[in-house]
PDB file of N, CA and C in Angstrom:
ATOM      1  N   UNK A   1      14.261  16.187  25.093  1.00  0.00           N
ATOM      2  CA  UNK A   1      13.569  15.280  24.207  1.00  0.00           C
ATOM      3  C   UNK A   1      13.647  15.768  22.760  1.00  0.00           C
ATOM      4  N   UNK A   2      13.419  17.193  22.299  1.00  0.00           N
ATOM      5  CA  UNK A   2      13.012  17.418  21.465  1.00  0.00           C
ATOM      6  C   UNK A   2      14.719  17.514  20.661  1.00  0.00           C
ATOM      7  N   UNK A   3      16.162  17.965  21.500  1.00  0.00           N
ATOM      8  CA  UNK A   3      17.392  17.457  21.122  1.00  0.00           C
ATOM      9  C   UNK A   3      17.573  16.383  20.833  1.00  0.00           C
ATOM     10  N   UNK A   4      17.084  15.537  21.372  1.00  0.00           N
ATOM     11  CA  UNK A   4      17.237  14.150  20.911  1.00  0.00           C
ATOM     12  C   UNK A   4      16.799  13.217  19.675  1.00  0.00           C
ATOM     13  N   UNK A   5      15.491  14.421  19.376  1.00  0.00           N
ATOM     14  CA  UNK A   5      14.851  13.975  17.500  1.00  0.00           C
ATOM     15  C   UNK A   5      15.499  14.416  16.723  1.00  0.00           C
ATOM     16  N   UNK A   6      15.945  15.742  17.346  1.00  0.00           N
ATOM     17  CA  UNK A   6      16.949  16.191  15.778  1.00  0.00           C
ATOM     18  C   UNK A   6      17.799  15.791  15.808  1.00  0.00           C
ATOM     19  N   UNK A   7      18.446  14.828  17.001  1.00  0.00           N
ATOM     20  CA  UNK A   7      19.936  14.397  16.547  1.00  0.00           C
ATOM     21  C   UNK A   7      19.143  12.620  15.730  1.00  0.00           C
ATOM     22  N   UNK A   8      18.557  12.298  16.021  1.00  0.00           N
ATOM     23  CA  UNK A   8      18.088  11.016  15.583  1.00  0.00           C
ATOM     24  C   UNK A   8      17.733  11.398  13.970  1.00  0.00           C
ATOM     25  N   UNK A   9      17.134  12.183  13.752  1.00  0.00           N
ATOM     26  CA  UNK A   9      17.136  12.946  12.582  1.00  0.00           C
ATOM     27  C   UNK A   9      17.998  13.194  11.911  1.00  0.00           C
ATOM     28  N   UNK A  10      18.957  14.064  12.015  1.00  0.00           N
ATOM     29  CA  UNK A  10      20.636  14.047  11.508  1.00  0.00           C
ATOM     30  C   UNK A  10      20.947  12.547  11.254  1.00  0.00           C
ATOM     31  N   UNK A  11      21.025  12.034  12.121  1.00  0.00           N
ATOM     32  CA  UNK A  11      21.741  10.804  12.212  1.00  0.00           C
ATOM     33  C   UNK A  11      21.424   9.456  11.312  1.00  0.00           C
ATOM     34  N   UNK A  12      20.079   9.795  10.474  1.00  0.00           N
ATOM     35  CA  UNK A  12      19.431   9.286   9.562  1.00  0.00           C
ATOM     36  C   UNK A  12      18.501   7.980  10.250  1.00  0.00           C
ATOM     37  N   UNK A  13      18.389   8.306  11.567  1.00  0.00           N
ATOM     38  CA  UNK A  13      17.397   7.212  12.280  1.00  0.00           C
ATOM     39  C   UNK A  13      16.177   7.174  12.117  1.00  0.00           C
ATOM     40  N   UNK A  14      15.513   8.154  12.373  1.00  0.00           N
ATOM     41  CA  UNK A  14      14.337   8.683  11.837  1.00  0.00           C
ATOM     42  C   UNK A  14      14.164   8.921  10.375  1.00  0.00           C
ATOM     43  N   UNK A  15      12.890   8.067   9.762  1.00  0.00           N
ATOM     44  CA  UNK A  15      12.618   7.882   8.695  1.00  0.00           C
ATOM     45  C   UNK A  15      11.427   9.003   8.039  1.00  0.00           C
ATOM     46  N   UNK A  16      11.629   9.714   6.852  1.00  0.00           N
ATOM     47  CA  UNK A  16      10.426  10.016   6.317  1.00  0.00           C
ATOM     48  C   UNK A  16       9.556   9.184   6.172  1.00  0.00           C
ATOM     49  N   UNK A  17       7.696   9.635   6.585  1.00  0.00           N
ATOM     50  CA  UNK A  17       6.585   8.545   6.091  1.00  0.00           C
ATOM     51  C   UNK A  17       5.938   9.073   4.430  1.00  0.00           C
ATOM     52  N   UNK A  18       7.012   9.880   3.626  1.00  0.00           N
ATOM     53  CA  UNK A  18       6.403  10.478   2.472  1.00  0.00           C
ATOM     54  C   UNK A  18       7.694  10.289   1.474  1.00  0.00           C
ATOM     55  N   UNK A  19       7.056   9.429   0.006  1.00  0.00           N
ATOM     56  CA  UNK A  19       7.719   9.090  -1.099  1.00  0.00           C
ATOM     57  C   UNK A  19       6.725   9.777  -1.952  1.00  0.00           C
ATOM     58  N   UNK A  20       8.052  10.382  -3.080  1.00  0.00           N
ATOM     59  CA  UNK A  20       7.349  10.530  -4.413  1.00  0.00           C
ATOM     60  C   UNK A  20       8.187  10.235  -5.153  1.00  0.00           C
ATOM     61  N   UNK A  21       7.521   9.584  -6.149  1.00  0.00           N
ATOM     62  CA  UNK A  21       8.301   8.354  -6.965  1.00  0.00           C
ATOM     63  C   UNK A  21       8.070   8.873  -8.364  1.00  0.00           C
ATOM     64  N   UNK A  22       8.765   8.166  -9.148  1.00  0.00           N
ATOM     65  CA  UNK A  22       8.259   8.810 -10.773  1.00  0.00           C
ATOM     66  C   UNK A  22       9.097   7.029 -11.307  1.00  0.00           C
ATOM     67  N   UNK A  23       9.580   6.286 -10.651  1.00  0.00           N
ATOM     68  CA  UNK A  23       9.691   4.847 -10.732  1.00  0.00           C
ATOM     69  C   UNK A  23       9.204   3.574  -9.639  1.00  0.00           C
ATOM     70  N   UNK A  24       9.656   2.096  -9.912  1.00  0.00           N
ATOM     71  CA  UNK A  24       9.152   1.370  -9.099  1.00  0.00           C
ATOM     72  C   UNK A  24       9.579   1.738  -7.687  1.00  0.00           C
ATOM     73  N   UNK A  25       8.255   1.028  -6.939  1.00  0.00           N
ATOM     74  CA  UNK A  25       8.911   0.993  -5.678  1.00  0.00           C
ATOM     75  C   UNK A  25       8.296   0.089  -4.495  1.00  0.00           C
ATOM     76  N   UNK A  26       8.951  -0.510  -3.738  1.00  0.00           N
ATOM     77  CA  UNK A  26       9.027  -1.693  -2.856  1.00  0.00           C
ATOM     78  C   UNK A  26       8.595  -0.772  -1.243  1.00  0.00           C
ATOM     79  N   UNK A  27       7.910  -1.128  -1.089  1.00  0.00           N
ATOM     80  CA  UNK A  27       7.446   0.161   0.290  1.00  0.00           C
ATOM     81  C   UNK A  27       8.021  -0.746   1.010  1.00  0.00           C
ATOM     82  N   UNK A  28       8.083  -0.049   2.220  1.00  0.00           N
ATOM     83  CA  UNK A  28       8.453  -0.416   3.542  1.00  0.00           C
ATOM     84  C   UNK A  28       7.514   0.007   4.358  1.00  0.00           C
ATOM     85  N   UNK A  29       7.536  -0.369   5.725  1.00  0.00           N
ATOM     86  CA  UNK A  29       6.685   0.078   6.448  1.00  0.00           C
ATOM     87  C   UNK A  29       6.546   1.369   6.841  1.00  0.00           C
ATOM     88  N   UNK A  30       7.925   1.902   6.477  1.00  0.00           N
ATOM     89  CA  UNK A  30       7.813   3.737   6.974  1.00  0.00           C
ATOM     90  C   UNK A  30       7.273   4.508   5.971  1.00  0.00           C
ATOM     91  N   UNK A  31       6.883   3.585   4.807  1.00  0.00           N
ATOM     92  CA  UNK A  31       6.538   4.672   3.568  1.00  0.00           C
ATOM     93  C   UNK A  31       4.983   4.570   3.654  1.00  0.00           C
ATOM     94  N   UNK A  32       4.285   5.515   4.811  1.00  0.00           N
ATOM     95  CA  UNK A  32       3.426   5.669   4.680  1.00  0.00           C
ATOM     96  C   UNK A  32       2.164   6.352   3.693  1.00  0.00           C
ATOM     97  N   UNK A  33       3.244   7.468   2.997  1.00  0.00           N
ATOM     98  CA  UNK A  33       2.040   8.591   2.015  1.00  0.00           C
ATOM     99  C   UNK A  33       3.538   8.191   0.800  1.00  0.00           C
ATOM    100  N   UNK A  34       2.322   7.742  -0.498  1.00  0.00           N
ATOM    101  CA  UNK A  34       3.368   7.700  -1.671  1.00  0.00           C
ATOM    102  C   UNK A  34       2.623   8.198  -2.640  1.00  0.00           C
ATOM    103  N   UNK A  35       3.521   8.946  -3.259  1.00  0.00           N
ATOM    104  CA  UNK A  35       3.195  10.025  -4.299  1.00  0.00           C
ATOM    105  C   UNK A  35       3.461   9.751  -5.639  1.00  0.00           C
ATOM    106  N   UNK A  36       2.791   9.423  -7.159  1.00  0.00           N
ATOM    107  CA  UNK A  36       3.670   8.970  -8.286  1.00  0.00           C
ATOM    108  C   UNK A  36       3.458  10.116  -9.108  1.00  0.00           C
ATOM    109  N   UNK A  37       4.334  10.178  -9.838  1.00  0.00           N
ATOM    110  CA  UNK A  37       4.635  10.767 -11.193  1.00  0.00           C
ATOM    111  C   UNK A  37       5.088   9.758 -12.290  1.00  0.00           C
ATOM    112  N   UNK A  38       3.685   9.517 -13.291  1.00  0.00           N
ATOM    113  CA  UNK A  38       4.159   8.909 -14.546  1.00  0.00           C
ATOM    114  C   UNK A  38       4.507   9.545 -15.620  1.00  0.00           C
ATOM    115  N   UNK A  39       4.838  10.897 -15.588  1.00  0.00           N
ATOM    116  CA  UNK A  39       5.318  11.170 -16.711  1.00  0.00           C
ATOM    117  C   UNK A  39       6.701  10.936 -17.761  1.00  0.00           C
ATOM    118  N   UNK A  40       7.800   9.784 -17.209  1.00  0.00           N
ATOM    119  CA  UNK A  40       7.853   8.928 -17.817  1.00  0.00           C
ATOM    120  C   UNK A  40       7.749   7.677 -18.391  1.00  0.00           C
ATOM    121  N   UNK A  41       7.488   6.932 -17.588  1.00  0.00           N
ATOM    122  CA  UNK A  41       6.835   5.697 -17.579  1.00  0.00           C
ATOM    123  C   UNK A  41       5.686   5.280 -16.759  1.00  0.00           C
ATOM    124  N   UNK A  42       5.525   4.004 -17.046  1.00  0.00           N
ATOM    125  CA  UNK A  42       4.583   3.067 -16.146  1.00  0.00           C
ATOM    126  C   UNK A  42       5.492   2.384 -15.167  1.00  0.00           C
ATOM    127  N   UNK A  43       4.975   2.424 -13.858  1.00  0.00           N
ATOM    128  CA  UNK A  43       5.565   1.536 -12.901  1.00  0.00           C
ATOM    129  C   UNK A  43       4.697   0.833 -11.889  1.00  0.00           C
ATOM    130  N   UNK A  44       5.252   0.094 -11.030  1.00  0.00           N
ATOM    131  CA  UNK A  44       4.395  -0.868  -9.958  1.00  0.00           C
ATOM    132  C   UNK A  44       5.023  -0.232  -8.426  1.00  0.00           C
ATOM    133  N   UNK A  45       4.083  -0.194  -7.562  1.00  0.00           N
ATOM    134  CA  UNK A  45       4.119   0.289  -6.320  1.00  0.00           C
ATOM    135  C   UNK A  45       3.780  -1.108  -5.537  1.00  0.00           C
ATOM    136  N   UNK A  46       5.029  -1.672  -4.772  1.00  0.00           N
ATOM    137  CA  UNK A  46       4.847  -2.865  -4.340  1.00  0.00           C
ATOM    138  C   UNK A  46       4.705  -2.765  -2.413  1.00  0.00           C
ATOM    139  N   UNK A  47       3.374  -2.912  -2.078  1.00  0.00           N
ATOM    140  CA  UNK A  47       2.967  -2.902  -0.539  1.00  0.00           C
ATOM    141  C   UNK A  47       3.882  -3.723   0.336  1.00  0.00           C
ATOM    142  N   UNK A  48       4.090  -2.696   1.230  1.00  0.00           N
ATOM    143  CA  UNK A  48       5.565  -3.479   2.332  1.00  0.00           C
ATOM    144  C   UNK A  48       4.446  -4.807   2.965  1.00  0.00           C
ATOM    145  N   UNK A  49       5.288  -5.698   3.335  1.00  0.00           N
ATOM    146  CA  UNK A  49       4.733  -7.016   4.130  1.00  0.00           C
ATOM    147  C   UNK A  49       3.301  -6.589   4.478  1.00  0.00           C
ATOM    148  N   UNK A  50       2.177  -7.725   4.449  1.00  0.00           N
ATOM    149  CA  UNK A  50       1.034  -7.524   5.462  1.00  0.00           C
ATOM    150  C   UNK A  50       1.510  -7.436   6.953  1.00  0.00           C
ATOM    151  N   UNK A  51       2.170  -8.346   7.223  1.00  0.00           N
ATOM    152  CA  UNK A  51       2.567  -8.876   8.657  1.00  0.00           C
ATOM    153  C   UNK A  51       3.090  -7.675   9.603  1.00  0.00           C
ATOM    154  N   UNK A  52       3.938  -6.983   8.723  1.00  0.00           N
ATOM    155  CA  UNK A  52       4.665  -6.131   9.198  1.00  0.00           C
ATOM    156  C   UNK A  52       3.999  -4.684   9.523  1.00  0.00           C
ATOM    157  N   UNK A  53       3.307  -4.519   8.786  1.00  0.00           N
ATOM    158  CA  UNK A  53       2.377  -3.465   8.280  1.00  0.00           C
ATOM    159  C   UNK A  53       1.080  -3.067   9.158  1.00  0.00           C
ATOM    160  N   UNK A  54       0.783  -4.074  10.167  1.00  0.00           N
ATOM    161  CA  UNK A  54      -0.486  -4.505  10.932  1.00  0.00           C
ATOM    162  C   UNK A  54      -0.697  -3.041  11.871  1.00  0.00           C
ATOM    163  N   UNK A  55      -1.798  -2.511  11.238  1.00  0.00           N
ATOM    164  CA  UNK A  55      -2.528  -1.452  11.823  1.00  0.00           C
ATOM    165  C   UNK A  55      -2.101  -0.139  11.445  1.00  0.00           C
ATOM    166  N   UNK A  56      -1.154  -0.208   9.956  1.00  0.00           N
ATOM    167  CA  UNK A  56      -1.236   1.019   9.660  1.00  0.00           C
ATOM    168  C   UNK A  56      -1.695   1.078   8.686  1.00  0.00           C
ATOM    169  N   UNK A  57      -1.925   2.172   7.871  1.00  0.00           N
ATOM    170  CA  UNK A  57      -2.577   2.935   6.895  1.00  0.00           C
ATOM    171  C   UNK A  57      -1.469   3.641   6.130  1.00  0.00           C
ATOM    172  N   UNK A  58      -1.695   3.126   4.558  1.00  0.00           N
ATOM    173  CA  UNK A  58      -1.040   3.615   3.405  1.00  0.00           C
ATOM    174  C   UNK A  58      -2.258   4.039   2.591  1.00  0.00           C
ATOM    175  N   UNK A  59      -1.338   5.453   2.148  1.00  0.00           N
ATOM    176  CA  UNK A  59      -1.953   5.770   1.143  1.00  0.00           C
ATOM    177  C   UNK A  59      -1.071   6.130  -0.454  1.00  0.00           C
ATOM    178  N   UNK A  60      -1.615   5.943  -1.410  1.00  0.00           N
ATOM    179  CA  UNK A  60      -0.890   5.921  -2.665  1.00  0.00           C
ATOM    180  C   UNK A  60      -1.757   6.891  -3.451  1.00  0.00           C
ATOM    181  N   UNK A  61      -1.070   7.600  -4.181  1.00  0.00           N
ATOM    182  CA  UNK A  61      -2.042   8.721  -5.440  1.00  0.00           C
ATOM    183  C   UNK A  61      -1.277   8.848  -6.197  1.00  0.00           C
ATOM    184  N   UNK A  62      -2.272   9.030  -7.987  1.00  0.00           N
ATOM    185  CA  UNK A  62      -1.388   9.301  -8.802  1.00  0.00           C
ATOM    186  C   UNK A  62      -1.547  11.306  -8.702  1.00  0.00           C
ATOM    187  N   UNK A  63      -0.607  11.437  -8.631  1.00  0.00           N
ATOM    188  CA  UNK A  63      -0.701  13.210  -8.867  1.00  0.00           C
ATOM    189  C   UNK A  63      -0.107  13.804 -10.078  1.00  0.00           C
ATOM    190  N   UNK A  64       0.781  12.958 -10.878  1.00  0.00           N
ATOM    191  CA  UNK A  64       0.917  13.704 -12.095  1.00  0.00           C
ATOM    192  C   UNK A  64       0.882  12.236 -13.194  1.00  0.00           C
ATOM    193  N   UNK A  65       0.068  12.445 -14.425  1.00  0.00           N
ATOM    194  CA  UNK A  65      -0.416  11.437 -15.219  1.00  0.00           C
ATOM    195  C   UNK A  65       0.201  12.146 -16.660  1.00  0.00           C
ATOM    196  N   UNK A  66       1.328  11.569 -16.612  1.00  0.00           N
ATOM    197  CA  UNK A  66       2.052  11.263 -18.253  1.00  0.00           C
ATOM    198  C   UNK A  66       1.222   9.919 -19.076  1.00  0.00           C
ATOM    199  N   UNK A  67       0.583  10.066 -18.986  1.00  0.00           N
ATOM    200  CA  UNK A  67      -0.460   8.897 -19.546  1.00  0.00           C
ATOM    201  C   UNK A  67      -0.007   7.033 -19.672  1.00  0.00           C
ATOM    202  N   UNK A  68       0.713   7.232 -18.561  1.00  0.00           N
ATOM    203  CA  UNK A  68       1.356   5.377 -17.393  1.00  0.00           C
ATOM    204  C   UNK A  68       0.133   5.609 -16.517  1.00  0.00           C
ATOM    205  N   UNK A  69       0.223   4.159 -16.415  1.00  0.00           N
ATOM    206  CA  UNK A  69      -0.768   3.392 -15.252  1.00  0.00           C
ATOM    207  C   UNK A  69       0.460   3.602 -14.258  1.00  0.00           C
ATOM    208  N   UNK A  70      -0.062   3.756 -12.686  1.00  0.00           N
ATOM    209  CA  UNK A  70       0.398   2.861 -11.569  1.00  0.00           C
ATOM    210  C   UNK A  70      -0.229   1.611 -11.156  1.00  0.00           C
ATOM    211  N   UNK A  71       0.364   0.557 -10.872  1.00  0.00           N
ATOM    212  CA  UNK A  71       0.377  -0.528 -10.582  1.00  0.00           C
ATOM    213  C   UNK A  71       0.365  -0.668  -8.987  1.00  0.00           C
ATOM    214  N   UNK A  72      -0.920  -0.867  -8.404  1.00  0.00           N
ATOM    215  CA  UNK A  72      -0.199  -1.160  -6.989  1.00  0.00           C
ATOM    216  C   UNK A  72      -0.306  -2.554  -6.285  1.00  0.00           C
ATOM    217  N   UNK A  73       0.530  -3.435  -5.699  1.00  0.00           N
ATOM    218  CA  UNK A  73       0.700  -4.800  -6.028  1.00  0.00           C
ATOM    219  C   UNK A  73       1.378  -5.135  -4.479  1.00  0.00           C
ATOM    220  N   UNK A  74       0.387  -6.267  -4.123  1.00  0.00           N
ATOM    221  CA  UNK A  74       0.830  -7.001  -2.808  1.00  0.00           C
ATOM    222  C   UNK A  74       2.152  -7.828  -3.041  1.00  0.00           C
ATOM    223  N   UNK A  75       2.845  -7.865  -2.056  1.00  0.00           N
ATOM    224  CA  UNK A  75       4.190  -8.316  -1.747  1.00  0.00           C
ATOM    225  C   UNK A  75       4.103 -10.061  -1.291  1.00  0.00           C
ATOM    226  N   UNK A  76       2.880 -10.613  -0.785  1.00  0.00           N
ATOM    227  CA  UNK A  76       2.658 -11.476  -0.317  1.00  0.00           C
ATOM    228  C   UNK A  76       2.322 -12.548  -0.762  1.00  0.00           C
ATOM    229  N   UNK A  77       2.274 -13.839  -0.162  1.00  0.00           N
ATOM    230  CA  UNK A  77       2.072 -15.117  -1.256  1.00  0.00           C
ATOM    231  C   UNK A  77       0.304 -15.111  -1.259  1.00  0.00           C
ATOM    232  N   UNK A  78       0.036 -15.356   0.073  1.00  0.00           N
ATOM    233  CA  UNK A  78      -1.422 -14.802  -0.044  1.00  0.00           C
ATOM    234  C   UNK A  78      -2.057 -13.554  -0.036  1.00  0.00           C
ATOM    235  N   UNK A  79      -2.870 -13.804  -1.303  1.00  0.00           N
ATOM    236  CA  UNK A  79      -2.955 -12.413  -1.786  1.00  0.00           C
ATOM    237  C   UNK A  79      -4.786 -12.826  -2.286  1.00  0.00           C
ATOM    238  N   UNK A  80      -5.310 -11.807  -0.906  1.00  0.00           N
ATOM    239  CA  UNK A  80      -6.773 -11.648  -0.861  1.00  0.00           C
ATOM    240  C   UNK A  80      -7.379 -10.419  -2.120  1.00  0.00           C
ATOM    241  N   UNK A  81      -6.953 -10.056  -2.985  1.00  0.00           N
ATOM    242  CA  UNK A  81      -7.154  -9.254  -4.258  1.00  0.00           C
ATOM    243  C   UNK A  81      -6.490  -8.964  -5.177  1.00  0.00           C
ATOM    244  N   UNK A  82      -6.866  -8.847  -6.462  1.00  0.00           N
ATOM    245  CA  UNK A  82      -6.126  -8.609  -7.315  1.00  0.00           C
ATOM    246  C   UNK A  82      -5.523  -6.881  -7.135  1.00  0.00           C
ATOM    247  N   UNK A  83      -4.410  -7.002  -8.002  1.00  0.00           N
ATOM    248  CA  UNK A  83      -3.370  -5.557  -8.593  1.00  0.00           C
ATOM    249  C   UNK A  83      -4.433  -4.361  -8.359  1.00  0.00           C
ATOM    250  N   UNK A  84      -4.144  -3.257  -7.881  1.00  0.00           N
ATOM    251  CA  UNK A  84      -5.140  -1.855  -8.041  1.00  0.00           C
ATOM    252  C   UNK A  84      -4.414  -1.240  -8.907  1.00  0.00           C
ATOM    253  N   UNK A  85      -5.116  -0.336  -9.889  1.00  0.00           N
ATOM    254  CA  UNK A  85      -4.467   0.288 -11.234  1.00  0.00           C
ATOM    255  C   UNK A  85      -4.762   2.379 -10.720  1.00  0.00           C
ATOM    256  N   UNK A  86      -3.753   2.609 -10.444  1.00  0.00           N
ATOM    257  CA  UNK A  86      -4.119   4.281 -11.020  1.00  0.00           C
ATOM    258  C   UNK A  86      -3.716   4.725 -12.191  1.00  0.00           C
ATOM    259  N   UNK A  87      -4.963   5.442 -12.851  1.00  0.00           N
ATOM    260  CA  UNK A  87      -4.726   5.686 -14.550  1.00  0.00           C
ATOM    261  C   UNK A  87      -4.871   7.523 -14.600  1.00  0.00           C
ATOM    262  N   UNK A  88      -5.430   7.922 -13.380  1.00  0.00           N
ATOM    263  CA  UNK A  88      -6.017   9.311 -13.946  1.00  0.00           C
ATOM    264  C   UNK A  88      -5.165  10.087 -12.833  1.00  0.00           C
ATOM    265  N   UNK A  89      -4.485  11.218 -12.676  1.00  0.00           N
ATOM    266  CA  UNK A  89      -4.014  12.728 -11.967  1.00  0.00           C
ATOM    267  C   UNK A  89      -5.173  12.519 -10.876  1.00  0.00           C
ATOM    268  N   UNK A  90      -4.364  12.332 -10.236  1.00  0.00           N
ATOM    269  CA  UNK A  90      -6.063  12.511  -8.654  1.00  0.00           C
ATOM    270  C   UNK A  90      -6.224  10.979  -8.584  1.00  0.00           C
ATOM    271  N   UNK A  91      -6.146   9.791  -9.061  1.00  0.00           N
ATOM    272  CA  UNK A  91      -6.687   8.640  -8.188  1.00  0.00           C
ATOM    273  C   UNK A  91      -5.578   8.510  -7.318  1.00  0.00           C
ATOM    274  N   UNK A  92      -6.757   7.576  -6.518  1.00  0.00           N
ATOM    275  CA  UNK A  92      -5.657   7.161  -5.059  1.00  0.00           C
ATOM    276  C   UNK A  92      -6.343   6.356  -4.204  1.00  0.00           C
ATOM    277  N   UNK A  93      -5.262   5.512  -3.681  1.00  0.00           N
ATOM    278  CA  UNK A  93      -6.127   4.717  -2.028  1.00  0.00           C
ATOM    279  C   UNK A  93      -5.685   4.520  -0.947  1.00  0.00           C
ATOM    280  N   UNK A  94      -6.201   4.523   0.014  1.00  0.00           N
ATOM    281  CA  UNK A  94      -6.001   4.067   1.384  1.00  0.00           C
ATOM    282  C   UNK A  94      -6.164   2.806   1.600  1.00  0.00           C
ATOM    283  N   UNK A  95      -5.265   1.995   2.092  1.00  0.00           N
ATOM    284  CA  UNK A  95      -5.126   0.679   2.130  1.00  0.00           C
ATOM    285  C   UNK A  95      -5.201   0.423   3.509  1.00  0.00           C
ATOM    286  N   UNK A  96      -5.076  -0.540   4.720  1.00  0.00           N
ATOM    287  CA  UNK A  96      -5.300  -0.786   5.475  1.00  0.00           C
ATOM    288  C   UNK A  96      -4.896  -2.146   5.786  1.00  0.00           C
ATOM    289  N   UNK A  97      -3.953  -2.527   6.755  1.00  0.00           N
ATOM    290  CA  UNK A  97      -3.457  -3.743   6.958  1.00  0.00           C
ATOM    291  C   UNK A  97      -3.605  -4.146   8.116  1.00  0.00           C
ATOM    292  N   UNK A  98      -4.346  -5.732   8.954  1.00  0.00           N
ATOM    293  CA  UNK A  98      -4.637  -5.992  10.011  1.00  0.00           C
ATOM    294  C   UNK A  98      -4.183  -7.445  10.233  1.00  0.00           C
ATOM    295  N   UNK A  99      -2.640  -7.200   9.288  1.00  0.00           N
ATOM    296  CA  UNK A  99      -1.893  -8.154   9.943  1.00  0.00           C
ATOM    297  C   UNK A  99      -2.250  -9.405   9.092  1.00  0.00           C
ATOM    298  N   UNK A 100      -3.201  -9.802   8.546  1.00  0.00           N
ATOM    299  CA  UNK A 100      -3.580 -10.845   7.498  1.00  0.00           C
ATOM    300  C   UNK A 100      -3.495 -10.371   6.350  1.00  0.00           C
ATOM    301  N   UNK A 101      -4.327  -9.416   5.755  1.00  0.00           N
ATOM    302  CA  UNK A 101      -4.533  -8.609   4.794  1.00  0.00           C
ATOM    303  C   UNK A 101      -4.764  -7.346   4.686  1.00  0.00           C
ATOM    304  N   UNK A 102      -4.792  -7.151   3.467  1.00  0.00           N
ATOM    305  CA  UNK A 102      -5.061  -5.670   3.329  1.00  0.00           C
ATOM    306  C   UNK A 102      -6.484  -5.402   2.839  1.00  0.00           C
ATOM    307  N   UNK A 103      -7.005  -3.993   3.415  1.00  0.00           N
ATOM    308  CA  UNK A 103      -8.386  -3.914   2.967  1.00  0.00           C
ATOM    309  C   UNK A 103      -8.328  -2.356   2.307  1.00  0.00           C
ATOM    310  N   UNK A 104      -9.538  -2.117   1.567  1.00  0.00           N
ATOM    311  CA  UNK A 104      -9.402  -0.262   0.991  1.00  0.00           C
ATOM    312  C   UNK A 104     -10.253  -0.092   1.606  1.00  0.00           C
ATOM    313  N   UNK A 105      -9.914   0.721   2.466  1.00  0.00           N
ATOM    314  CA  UNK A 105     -10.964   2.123   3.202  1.00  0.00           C
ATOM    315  C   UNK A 105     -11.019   3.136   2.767  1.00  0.00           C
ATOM    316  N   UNK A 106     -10.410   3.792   1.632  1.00  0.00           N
ATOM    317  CA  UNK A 106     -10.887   4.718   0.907  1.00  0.00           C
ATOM    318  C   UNK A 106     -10.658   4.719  -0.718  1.00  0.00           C
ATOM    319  N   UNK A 107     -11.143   4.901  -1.830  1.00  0.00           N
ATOM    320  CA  UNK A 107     -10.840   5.550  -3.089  1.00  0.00           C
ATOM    321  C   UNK A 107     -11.196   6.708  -3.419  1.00  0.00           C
ATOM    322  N   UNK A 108     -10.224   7.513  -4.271  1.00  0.00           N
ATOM    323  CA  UNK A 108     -10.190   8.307  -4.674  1.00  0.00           C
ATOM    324  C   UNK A 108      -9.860   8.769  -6.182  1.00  0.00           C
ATOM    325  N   UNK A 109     -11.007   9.235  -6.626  1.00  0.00           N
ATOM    326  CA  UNK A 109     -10.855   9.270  -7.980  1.00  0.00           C
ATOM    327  C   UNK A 109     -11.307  10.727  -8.657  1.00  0.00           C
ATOM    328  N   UNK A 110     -10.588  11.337  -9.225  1.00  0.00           N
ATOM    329  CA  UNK A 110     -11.161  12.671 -10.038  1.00  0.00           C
ATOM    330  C   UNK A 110     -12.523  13.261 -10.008  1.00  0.00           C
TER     331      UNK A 110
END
């Protein structure tokens, strides 16, 4: 079994659930933990499908603040909340998707 992850692994089948970004980015469902760096710009962190997404948990933080906002922004036509903004080193959220929408079960802020 455990031959068989590392070859799925090699083989680029198996996906990392951890991004760190320092530009935009379009999640997918495997990008579970995303990490930004604005120290050059401002960018938007765009949430993979609700639909697709149903019953997992994302989380997003800003960890290094070149003084850009992150933008974090539903992918969907219906869209039960507005844009979430990280402005400060240390914010962050846990998002939560149950297949309709997304909800925050956690913030995190400095």
């Amino acid at each position: 079994m455990l031959e068989e992850r590392k070859a799925a692994i090699n083989d680029g089948q198996v996906r990392d659930k951890y991004e760190f970004v320092t530009a935009a980015l379009v999640m997918d469902v495997y990008d579970m933990c995303v990490e930004c760096d604005t120290t050059a710009a401002a960018f938007a962190v765009t949430l993979p499908n609700v639909a697709l997404a149903k019953g997992k948990i994302y989380t997003i933080m800003l960890v290094t603040d070149g003084g850009f906002d992150v933008t974090i922004q539903d992918n969907d036509e219906a869209k039960f909340w507005s844009n979430l903004t990280l402005d400060d080193a240390g914010d962050g959220y846990a998002l939560y998707s149950n297949g309709r929408q997304w909800f925050i079960i956690s913030t995190v802020t400095p």
